[in-house]
Protein backbone atom coordinates (compact mmCIF):
# COMPACT_ATOMS: atom_id res chain seq x y z
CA UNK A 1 -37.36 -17.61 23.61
CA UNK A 2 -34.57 -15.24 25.05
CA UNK A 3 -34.77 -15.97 29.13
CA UNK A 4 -36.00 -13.29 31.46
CA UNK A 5 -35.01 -11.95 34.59
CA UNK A 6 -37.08 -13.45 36.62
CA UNK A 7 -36.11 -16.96 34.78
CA UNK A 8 -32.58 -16.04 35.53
CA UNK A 9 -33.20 -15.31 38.68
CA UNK A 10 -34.86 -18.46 39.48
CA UNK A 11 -31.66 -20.33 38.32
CA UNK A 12 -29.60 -18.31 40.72
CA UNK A 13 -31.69 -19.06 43.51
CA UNK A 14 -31.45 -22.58 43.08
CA UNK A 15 -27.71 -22.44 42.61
CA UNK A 16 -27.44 -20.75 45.56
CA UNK A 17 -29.22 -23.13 47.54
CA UNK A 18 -27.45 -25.79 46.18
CA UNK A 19 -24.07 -24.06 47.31
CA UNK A 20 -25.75 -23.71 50.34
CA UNK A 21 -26.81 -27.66 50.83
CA UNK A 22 -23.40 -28.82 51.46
CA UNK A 23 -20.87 -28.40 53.98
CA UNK A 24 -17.87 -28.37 51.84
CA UNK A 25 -19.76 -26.06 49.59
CA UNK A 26 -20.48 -23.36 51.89
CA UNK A 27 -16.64 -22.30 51.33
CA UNK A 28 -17.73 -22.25 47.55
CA UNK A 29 -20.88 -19.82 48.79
CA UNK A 30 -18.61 -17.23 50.54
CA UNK A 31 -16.86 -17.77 46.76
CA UNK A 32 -19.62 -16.78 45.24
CA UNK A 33 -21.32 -13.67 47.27
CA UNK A 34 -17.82 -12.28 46.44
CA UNK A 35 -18.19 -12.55 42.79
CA UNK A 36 -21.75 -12.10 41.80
CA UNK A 37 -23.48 -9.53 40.17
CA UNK A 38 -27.07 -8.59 39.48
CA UNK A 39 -27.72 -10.13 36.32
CA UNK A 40 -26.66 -7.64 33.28
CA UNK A 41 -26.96 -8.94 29.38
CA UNK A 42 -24.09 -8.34 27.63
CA UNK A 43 -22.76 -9.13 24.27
CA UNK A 44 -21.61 -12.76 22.29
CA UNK A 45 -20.59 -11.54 18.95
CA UNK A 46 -22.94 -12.89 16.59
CA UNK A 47 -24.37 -15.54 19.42
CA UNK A 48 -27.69 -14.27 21.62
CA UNK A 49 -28.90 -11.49 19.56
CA UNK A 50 -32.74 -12.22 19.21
CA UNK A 51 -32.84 -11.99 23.18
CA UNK A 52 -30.50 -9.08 23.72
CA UNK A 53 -27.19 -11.14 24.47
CA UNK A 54 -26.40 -13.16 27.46
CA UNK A 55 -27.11 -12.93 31.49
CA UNK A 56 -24.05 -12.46 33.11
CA UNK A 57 -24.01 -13.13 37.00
CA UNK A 58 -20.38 -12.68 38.44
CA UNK A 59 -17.16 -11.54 37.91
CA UNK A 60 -13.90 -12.51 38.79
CA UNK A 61 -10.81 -10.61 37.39
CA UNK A 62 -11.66 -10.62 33.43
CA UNK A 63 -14.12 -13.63 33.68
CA UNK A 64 -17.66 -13.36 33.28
CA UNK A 65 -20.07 -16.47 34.60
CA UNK A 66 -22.84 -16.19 32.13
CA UNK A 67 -25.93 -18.22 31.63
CA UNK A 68 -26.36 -19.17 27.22
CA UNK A 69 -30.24 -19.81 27.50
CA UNK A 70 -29.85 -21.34 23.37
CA UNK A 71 -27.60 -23.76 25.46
CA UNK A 72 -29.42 -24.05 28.56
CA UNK A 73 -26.33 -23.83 30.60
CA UNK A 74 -23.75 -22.01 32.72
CA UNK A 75 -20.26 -20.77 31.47
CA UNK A 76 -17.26 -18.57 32.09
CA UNK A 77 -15.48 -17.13 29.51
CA UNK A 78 -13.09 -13.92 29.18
CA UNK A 79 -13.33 -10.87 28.65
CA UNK A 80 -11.65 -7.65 27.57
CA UNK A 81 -14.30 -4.57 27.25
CA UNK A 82 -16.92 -4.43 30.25
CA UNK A 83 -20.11 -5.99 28.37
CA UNK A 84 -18.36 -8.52 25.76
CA UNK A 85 -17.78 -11.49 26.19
CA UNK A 86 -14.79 -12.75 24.20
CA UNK A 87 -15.41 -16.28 23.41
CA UNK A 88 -18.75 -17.98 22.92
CA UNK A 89 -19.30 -21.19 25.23
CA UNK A 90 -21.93 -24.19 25.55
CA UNK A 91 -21.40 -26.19 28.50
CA UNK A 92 -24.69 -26.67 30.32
CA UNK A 93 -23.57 -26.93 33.69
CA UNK A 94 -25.99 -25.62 36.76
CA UNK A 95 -25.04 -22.52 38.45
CA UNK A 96 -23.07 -24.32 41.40
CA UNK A 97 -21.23 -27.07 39.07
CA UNK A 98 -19.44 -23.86 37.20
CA UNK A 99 -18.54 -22.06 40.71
CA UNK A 100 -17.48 -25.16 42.01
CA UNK A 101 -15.12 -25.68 38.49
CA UNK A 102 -14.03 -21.85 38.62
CA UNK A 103 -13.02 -22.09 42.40
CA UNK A 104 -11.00 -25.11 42.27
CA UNK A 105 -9.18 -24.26 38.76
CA UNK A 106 -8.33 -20.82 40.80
CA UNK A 107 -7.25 -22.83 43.78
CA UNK A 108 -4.75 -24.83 41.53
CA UNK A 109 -2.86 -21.61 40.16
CA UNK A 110 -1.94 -21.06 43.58
């Protein structure tokens, strides 16, 4: 069954208060009110059709962080058009364990 909105929502609740929970984290929270989005479904290629595509969340640059409900996880991937997601992903990491990845990958470029 394709997730809903208020399923989605639920998940980013509880990532948020997860993000919230820890000290270090609350860095990773400021992070995050900077990047998200109300959630939007947009396009996988072939992947997510039946339920419309996929709930993205945030943004950052030309990454979308994007829940794959078939997967029952959280990913980023690229994009290039607003609404398509290039590359199809299947990690199943909670909504705090991706910003947390995201974050610190961005903190190593500089």
């Amino acid at each position: 069954m394709p997730m809903t909105i208020e399923e989605i929502s639920e998940l980013i609740i509880d990532g948020e208060e997860a993000l919230k929970s820890d000290l270090y984290e609350k860095q990773l929270y400021v992070f995050w009110e900077h990047v998200k989005i109300s959630p939007e479904k947009w396009e996988a290629g072939d992947y997510g059709k039946e339920g419309g595509g996929f709930w993205i969340v945030g943004l950052y640059g030309k990454n979308a962080i994007w829940y794959n409900d078939i997967e029952e996880g959280f990913n980023v991937s690229s994009y290039h058009t607003y609404g398509t997601i290039n590359n199809y992903a299947y990690e199943q990491y909670a909504l705090n364990q991706i910003i947390y990845q995201l974050y610190n990958s961005l903190l190593k470029i500089n």
